[in-house]
Protein backbone atom coordinates (compact mmCIF):
# COMPACT_ATOMS: atom_id res chain seq x y z
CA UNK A 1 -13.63 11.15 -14.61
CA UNK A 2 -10.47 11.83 -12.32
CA UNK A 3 -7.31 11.81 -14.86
CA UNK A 4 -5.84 8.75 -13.17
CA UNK A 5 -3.37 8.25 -15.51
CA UNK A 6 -2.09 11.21 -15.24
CA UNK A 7 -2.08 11.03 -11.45
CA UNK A 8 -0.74 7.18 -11.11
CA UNK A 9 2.74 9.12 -10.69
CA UNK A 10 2.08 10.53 -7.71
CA UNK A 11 0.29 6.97 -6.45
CA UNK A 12 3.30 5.28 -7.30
CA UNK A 13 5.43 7.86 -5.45
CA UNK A 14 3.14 6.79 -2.33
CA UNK A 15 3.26 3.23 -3.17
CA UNK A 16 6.89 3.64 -3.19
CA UNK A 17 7.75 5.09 -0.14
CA UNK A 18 5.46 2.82 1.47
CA UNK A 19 8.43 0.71 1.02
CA UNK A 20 6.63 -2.50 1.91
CA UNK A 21 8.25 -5.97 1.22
CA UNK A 22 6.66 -8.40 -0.90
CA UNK A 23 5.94 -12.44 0.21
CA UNK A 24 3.77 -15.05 -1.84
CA UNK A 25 2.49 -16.89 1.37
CA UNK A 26 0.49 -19.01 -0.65
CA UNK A 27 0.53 -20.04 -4.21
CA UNK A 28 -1.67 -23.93 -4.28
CA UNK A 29 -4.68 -25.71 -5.68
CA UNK A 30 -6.54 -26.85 -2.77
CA UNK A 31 -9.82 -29.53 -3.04
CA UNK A 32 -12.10 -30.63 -0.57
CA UNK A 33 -12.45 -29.13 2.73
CA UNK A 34 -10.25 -26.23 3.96
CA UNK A 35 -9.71 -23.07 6.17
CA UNK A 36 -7.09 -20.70 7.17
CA UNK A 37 -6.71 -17.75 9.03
CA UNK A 38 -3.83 -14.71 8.10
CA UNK A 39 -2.93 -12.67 11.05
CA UNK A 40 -1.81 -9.71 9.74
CA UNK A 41 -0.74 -7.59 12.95
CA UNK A 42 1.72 -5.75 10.90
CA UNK A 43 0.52 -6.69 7.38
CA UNK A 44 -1.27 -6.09 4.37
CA UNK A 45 -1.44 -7.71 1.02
CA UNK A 46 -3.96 -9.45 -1.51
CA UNK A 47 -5.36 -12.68 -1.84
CA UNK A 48 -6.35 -13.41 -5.71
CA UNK A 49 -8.92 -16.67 -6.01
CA UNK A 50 -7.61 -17.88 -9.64
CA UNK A 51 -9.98 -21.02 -9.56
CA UNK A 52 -12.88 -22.02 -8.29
CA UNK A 53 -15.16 -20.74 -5.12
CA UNK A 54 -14.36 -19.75 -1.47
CA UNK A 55 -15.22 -17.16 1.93
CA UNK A 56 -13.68 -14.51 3.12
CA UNK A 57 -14.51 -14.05 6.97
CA UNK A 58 -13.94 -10.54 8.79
CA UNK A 59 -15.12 -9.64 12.16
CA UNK A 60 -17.82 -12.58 11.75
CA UNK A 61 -18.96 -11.49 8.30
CA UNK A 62 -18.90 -14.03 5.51
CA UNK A 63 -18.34 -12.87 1.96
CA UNK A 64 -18.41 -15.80 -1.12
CA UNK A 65 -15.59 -15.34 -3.43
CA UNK A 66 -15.08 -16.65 -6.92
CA UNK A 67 -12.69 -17.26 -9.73
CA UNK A 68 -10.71 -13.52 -9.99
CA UNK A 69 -12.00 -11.58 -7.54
CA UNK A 70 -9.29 -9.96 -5.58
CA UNK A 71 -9.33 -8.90 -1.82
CA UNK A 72 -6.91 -6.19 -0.59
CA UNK A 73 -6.09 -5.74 2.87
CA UNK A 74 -4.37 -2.38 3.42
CA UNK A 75 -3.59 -2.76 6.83
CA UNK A 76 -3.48 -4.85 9.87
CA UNK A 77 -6.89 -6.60 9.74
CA UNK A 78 -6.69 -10.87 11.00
CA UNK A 79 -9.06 -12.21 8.48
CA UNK A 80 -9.87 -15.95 7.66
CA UNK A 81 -10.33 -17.84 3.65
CA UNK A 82 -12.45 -21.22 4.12
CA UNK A 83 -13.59 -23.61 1.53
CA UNK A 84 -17.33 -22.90 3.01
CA UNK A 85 -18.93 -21.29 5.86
CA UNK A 86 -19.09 -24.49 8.07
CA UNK A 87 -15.06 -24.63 8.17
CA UNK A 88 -12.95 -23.97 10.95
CA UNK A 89 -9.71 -22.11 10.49
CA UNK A 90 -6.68 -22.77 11.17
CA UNK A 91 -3.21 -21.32 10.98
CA UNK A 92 -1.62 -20.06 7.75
CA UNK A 93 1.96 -21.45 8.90
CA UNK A 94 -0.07 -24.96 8.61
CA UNK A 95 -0.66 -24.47 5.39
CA UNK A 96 2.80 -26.26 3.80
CA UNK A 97 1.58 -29.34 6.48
CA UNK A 98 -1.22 -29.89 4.49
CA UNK A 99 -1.97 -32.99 2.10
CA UNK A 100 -4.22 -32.28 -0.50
CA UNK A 101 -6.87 -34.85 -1.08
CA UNK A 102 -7.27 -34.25 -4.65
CA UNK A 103 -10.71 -34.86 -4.29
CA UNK A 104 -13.56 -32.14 -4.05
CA UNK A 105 -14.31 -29.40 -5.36
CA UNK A 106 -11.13 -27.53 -5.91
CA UNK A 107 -9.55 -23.51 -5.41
CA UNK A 108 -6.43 -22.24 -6.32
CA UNK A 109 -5.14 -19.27 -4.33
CA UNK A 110 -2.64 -16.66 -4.24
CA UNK A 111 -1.82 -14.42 -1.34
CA UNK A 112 0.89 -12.13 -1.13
CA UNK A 113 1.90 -10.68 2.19
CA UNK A 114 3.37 -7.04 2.15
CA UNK A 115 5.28 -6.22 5.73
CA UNK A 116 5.78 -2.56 7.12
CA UNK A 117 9.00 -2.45 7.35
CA UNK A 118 8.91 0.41 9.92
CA UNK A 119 5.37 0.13 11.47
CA UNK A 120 3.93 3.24 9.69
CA UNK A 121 1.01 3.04 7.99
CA UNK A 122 1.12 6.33 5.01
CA UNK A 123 -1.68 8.18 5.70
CA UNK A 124 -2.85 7.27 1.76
CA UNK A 125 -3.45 3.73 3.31
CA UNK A 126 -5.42 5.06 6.37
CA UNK A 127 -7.89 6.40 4.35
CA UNK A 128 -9.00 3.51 2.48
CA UNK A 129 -11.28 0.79 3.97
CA UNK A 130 -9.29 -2.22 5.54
CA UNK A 131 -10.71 -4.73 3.39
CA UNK A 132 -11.21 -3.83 -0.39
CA UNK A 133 -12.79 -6.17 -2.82
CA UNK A 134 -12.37 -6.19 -6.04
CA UNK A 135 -15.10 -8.84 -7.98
CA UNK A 136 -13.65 -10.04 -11.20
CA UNK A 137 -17.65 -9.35 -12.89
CA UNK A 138 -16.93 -5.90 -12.17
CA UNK A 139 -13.54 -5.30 -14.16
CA UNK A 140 -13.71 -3.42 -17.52
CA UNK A 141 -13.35 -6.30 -20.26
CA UNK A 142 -10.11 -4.59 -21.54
CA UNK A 143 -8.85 -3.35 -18.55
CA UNK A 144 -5.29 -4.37 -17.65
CA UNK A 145 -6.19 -6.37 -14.13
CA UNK A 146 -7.29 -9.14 -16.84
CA UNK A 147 -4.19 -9.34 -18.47
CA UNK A 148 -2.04 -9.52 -15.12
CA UNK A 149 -4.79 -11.95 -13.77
CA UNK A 150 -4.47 -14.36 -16.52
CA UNK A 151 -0.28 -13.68 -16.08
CA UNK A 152 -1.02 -14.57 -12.47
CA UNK A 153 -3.19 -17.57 -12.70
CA UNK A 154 -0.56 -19.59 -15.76
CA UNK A 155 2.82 -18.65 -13.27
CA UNK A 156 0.67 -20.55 -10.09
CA UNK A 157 1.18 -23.65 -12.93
CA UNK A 158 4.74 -23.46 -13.23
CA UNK A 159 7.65 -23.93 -11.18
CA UNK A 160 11.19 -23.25 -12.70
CA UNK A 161 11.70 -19.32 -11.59
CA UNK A 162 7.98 -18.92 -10.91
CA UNK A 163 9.31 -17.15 -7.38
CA UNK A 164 10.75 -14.33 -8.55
CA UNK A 165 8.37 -14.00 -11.44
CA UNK A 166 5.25 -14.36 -9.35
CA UNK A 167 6.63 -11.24 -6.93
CA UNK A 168 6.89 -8.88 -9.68
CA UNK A 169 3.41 -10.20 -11.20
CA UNK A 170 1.61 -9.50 -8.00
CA UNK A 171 3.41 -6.01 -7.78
CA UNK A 172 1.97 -5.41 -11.22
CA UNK A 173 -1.52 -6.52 -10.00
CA UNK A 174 -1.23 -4.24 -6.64
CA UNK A 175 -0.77 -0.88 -8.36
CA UNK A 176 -4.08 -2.23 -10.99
CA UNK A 177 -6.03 -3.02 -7.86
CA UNK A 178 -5.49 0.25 -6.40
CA UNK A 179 -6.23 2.36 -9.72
CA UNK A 180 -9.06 0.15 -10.28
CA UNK A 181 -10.38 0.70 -7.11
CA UNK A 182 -9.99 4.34 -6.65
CA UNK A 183 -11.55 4.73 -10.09
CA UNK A 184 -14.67 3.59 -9.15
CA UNK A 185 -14.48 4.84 -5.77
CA UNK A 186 -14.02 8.50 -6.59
CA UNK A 187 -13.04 10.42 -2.86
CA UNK A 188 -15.87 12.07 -1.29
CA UNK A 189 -13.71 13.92 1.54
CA UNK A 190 -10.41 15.45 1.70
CA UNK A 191 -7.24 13.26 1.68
CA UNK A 192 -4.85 12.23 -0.72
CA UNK A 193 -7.99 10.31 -2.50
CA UNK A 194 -8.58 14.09 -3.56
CA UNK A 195 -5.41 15.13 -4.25
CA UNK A 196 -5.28 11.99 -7.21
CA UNK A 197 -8.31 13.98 -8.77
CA UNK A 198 -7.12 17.42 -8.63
CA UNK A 199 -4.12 18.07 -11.22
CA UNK A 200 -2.51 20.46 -9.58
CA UNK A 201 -2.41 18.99 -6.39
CA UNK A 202 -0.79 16.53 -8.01
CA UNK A 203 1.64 18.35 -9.99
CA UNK A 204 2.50 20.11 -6.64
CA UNK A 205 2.81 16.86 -4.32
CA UNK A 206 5.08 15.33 -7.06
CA UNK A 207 7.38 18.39 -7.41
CA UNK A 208 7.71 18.38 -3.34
CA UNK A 209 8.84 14.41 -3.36
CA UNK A 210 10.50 14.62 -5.99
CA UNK A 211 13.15 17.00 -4.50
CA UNK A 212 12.24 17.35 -1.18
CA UNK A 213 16.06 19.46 -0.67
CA UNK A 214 14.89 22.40 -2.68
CA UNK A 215 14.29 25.24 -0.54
CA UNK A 216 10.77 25.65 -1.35
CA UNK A 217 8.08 28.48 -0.58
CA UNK A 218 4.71 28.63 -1.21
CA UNK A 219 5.83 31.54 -3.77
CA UNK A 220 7.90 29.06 -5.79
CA UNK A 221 5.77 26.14 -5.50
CA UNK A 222 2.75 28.43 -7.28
CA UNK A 223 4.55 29.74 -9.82
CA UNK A 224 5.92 26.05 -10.72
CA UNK A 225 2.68 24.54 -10.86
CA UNK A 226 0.78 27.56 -12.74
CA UNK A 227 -1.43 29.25 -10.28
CA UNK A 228 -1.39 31.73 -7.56
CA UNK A 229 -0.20 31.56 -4.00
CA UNK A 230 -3.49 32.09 -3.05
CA UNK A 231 -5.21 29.07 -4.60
CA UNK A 232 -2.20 26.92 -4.08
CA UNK A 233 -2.74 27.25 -0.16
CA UNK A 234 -6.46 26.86 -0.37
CA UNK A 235 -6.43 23.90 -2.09
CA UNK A 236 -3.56 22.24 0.48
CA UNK A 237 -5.81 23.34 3.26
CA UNK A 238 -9.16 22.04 1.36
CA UNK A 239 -7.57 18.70 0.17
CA UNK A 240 -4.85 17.75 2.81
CA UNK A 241 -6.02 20.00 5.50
CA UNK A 242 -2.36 20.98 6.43
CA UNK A 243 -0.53 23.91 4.94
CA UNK A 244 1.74 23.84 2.26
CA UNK A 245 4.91 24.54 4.40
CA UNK A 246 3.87 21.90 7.19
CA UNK A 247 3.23 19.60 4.38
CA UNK A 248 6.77 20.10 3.14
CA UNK A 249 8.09 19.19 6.49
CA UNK A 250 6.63 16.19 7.12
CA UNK A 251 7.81 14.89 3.58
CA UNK A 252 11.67 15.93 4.79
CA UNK A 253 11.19 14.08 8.07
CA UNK A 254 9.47 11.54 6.81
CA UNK A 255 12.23 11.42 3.95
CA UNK A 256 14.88 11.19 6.74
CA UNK A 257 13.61 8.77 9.06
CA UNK A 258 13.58 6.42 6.58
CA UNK A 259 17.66 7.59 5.46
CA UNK A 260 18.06 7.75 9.51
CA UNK A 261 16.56 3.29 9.66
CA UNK A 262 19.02 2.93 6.67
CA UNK A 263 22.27 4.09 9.30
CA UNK A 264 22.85 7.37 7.58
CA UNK A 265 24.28 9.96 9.61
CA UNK A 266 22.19 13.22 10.59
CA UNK A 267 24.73 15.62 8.99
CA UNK A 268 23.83 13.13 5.39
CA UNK A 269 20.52 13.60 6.03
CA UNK A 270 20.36 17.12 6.72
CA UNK A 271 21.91 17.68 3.80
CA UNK A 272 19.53 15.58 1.53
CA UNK A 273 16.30 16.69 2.70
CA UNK A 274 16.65 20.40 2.66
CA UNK A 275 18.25 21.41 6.05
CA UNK A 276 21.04 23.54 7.24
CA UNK A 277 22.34 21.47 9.76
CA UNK A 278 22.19 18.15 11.57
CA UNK A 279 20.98 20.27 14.52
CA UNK A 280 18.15 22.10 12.11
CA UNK A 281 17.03 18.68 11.20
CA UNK A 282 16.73 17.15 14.73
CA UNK A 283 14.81 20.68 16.47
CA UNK A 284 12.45 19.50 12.83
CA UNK A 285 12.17 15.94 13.49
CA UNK A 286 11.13 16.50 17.59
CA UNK A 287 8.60 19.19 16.63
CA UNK A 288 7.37 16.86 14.08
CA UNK A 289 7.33 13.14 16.47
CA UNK A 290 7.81 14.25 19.95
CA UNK A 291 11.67 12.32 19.85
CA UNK A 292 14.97 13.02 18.87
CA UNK A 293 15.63 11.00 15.71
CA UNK A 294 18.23 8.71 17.79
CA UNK A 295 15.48 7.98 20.05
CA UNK A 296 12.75 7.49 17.32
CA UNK A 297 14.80 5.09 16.23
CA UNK A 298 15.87 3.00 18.91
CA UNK A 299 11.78 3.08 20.15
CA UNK A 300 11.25 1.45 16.32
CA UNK A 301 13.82 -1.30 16.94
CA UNK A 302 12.05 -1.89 20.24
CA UNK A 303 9.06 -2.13 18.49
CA UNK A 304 10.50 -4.53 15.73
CA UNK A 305 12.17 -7.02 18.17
CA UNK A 306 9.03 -6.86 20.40
């Protein structure tokens, strides 16, 4: 069994600089007849069914939910939740319109939205299906998804600072959901999937975003982690498929792009992610996107406001 413990540092690195925002879109009990649908263009998030029954409809495929079974979507995927088959969806902006009947049979729902904030996917995301579900039958009996679950599922009762409780509850339940679901889904190809079951991929990754500034070799990188330079560059090219040096890179730029959104200057950048000069940085970040990092970023505010 992978040593996901171990590697749920380097997942929450990920999860980190993912650096998506958190929104509870919908937190209601709902009876009778019902259907909406989430666009989620530029979206992910979670939907946790904390009572009762419902469907989940994807590219014309209806799946039945019920009471704590938990449906990821890691990326832009429209998708629609329905009180039963025969419903028609509409609009999740509708959803404060609507006056509950209190009569029928009756779901209560939480979805969280979680925005890019830049309109990069990581690549961790990419290699996970769109859609994952999690079925509550299938959870450990001790394991910790329970516990946040039944956390989850009292807040949705309450109202006085339920907001800002119920965003750091479904944080809690996001990083659960992915260990869960990458426990029992154990990666079959090469990807960061196989770098959280391979310690010393992971000891490596860590150490390189952790300090992305040190001047790193493949020489120093081996002899931090504990094995040769030999098997440290096999094992980049085997589980990432990039060398270690390019991999390096792409964490700086990556790493500065993100600095570069926040208004920092390329001389502050530079200097935090391990180059020489504003001038090394840029000749980087063009070899890396194809732009200067001034016109990166004015294409990503075009994007934004488009």
């Amino acid at each position: 069994m992978p040593r996901f413990t171990e590697a749920m540092d380097l997942l929450s690195q990920i999860l980190q600089e993912a650096r998506w925002n958190n929104h509870v879109l919908v937190k209601k009990t709902m009876h009778g007849n019902w259907g909406y649908r989430f666009p989620c263009k530029q979206s992910g998030g979670f939907h946790v069914l904390t009572q009762g029954n419902c469907v989940l409809r994807q590219d014309g495929r209806d799946v039945e939910l019920t009471r704590g079974d938990i449906v990821f979507v890691t990326r832009g995927v429209d998708h629609d939740l329905l009180s039963d088959s025969k419903q028609k969806p509409v609009d999740v902006s509708r959803f404060l319109q609507r006056v509950d009947s209190g009569k029928g049979a009756a779901a209560s729902l939480v979805s969280v939205r979680y925005e890019f904030p830049d309109l990069h996917v990581h690549p961790f995301f990419r290699e996970l299906p769109a859609l994952l579900l999690i079925r509550a039958a299938d959870i450990a009996p001790h394991h910790p998804l329970h516990s946040a679950l039944a956390l989850l599922s009292g807040e949705t009762e309450q109202h006085a600072g339920s907001g800002l409780i119920l965003q750091r509850l479904t944080d809690v339940l996001f990083y659960y959901a992915i260990r869960h679901w990458l426990e029992v889904n154990p990666a079959k190809k090469p990807g960061y999937r196989s770098a959280l079951q391979d310690e010393k991929m992971q000891t490596s990754l860590e150490m390189i975003h952790t300090r992305p500034e040190h001047p790193w070799t493949i020489e120093s990188l081996a002899r931090a982690v504990g094995i040769s330079r030999a098997s440290l560059a096999t094992r980049f090219k085997a589980v990432l498929g990039v060398s270690v040096m390019d991999y390096v890179t792409r964490v700086r730029i990556d790493r500065g792009r993100e600095m570069l959104a926040l208004g920092r200057s390329l001389e502050e950048i530079a200097q935090a992610v391990g180059y020489s000069s504003a001038f090394a940085f840029s000749k980087a970040f063009k070899r890396i996107h194809g732009l200067s990092p001034r016109a990166s970023l004015q294409l990503d505010q075009q994007k934004r406001t488009a």
